[in-house]
Protein backbone atom coordinates (compact mmCIF):
# COMPACT_ATOMS: atom_id res chain seq x y z
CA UNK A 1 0.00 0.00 0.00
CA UNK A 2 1.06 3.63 -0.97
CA UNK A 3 0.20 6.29 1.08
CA UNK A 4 0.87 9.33 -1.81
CA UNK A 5 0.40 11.50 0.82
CA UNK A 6 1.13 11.83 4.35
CA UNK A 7 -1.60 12.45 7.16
CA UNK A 8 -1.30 15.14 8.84
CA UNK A 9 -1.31 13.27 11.92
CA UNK A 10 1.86 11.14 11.22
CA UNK A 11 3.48 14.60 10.90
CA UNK A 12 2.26 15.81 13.93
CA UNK A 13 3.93 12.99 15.67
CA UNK A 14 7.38 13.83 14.39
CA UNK A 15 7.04 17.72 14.16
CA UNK A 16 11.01 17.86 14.47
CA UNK A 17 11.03 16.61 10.72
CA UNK A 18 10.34 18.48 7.53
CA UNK A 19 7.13 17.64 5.75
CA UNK A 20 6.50 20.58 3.89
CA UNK A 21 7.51 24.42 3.12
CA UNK A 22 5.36 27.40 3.83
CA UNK A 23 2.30 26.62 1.75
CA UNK A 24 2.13 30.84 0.72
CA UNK A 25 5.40 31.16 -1.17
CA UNK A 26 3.74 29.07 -4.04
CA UNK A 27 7.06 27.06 -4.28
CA UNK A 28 7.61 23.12 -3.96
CA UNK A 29 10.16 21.05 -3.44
CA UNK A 30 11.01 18.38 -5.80
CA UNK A 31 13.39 15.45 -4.32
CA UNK A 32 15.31 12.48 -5.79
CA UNK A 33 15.86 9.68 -3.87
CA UNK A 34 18.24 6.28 -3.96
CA UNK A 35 20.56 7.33 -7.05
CA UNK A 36 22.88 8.58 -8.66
CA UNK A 37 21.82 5.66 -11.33
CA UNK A 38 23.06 5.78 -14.82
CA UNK A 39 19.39 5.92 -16.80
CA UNK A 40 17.55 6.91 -14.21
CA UNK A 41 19.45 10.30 -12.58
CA UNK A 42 20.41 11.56 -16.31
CA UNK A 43 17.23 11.11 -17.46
CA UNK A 44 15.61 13.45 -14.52
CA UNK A 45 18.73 15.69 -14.95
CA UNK A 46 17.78 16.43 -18.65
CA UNK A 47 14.44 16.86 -17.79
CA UNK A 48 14.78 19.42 -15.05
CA UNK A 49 17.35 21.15 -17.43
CA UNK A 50 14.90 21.63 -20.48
CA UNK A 51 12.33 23.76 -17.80
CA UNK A 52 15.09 25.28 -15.38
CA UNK A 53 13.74 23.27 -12.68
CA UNK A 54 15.63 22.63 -9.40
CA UNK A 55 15.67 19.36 -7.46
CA UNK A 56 17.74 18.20 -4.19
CA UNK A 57 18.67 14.83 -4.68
CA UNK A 58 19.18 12.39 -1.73
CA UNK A 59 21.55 10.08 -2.63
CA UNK A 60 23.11 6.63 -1.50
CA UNK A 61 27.25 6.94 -0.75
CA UNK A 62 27.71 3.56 -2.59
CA UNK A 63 26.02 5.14 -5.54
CA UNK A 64 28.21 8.09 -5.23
CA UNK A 65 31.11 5.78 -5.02
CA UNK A 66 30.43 3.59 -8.28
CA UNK A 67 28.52 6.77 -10.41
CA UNK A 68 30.79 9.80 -9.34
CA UNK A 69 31.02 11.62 -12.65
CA UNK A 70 26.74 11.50 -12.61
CA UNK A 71 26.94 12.87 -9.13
CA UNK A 72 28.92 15.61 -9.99
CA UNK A 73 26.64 16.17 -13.01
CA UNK A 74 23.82 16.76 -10.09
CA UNK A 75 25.84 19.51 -8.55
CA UNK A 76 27.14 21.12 -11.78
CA UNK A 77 23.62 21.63 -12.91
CA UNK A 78 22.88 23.56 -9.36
CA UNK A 79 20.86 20.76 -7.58
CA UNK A 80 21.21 20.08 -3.76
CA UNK A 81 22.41 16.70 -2.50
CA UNK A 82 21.24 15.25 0.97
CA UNK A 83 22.35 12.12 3.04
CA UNK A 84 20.39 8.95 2.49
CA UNK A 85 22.79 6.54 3.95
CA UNK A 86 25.63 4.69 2.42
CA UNK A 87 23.99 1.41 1.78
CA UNK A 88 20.42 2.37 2.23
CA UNK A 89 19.53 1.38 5.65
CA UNK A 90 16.17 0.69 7.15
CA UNK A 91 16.52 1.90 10.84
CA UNK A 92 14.38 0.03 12.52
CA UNK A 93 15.96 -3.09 11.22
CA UNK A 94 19.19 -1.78 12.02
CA UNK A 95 21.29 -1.32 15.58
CA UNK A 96 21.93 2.34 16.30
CA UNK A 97 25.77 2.43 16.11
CA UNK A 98 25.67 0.60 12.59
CA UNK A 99 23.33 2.96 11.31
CA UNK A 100 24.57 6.40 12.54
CA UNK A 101 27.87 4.78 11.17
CA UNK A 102 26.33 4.59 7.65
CA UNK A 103 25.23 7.91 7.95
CA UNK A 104 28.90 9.23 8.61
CA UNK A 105 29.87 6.76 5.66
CA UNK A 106 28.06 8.72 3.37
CA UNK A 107 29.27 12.13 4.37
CA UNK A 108 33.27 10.79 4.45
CA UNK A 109 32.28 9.21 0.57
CA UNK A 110 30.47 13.09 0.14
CA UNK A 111 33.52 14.95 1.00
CA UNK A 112 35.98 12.09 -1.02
CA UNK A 113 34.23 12.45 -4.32
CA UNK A 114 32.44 15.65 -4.57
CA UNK A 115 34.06 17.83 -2.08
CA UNK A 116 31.35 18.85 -0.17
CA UNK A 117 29.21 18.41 2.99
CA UNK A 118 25.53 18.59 3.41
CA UNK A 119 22.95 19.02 6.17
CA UNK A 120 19.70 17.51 5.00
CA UNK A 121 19.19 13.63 6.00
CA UNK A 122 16.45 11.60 4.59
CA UNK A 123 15.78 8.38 6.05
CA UNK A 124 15.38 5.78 3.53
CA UNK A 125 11.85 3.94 3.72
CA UNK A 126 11.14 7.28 5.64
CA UNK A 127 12.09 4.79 8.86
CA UNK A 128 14.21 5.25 11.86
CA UNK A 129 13.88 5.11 15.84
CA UNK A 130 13.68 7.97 17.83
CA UNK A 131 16.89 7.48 19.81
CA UNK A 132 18.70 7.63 16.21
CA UNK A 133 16.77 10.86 15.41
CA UNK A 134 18.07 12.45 18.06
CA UNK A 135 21.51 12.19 17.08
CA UNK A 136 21.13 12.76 13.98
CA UNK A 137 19.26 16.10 14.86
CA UNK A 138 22.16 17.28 16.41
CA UNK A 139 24.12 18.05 13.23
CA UNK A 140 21.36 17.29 10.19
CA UNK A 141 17.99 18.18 9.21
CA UNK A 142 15.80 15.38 9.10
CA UNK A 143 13.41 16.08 5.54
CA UNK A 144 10.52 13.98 5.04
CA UNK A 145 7.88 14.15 2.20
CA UNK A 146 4.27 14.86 2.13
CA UNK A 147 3.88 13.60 -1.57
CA UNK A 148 4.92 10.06 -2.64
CA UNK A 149 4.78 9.81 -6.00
CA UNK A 150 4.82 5.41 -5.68
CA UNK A 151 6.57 5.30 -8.94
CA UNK A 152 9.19 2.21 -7.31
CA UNK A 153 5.62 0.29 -7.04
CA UNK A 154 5.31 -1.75 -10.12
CA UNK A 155 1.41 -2.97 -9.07
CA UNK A 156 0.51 1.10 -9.67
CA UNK A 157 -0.28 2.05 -13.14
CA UNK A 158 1.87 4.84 -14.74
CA UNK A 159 -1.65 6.68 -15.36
CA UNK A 160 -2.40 6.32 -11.77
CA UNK A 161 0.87 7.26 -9.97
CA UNK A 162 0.96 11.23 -12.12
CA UNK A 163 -2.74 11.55 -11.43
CA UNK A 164 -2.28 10.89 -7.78
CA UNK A 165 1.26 13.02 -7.35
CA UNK A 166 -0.67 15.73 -9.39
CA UNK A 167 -3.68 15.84 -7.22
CA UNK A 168 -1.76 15.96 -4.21
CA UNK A 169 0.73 18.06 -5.46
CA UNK A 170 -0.32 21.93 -3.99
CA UNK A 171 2.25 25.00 -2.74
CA UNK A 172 4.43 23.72 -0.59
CA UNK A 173 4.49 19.67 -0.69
CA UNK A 174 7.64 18.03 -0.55
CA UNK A 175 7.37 15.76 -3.42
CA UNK A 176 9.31 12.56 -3.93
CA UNK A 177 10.18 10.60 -6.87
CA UNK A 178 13.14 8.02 -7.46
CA UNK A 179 15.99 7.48 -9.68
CA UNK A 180 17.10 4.55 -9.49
CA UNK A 181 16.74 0.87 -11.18
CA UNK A 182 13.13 0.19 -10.19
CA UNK A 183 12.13 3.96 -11.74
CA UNK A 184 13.74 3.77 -14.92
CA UNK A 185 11.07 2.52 -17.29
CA UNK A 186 8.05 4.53 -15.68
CA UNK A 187 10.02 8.21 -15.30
CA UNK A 188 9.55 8.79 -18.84
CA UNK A 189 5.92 7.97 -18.58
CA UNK A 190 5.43 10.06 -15.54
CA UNK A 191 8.47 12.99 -14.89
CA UNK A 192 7.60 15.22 -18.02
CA UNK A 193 4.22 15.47 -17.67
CA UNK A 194 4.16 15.88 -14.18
CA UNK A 195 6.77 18.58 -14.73
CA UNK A 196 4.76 20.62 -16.98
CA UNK A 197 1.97 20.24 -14.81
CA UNK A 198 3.97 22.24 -12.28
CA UNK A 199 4.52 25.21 -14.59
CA UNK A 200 0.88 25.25 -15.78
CA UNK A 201 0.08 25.73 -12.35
CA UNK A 202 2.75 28.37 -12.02
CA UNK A 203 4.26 25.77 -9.06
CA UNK A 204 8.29 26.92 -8.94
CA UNK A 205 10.72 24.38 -7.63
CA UNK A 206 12.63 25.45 -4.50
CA UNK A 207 16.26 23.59 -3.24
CA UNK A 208 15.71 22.45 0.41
């Protein structure tokens, strides 16, 4: 099951995270998870380029590691690059020190290859325990979503995954797609469209 967007009560209960911007600047933010990915992160960086659109990706420090040239691409363009572990973690599934390690992983790998640090951490499967929160709180900003686009679900119709991120879609959502493996045959079905929809509705995409 896809929630493609976020009750407002599950945000409530974590209102130390980022869900969403201020609804009145009539700006969204438009966020990449799981790559770089050869297919999948070129393809969104072309797209984003033919409309001037900005995106912050949040990228995996393996990824980095194997695809450095492509992340470096993400930066040259003027995109924003956030912490989503090294190997993709799921917290809950993982012991604190392992996974605050995997966190600093990612940020050594950052510095290494692209020369740079960041501050925004999103946790993949949008999991983690409280006690790893915390710590991470202490140096990062913890972004969430309020938009999930489902377009890593292969049981969701192309059709049905940009009607549902466009309906949901209003100033100010956080709005998450995917490049990576699983994303690479529906983006083209989905990304332009949903991209245009953004300028019809005079929506401008804001870096984190």
């Amino acid at each position: 099951m896809v929630w493609h967007t976020v009750p407002r009560a599950v945000q409530l209960l974590f209102p130390r995270r980022i869900w969403r911007r201020v609804p009145s600047e009539n700006r969204i933010c438009l966020t990449f998870d799981d790559g770089p990915v050869p297919g999948a992160t070129d393809y969104v960086l072309n797209e984003l380029a033919r409309r001037g659109q900005k995106a912050t990706f949040f990228m995996v420090g393996d990824n980095i590691q194997k695809h450095t040239s492509l992340a470096r691409e993400v930066m040259a363009a003027g995109h924003r690059v956030g912490n989503h572990t090294f190997n993709h973690r799921n917290g809950w599934k993982t012991p604190n020190a392992d996974y605050l390690q995997n966190i600093r992983a990612f940020d050594e790998v950052l510095g290494e290859r692209l020369g740079i640090q960041t501050d925004l951490y999103r946790p993949p499967y949008g999991l983690m325990k409280s006690s790893q929160a915390k710590v991470v709180l202490e140096s990062k900003k913890i972004v969430m979503w309020n938009v999930l686009s489902g377009d890593y679900d292969q049981s969701i119709s192309s059709p049905r995954i940009l009607e549902e991120s466009k309906r949901n879609t209003v100033s100010g959502s956080i709005v998450l797609f995917h490049d990576q493996q699983k994303t690479q045959e529906v983006l083209p079905k989905i990304l332009p469209e949903f991209l245009d929809f953004l300028i019809e509705r005079r929506l401008e995409t804001a870096l984190l």
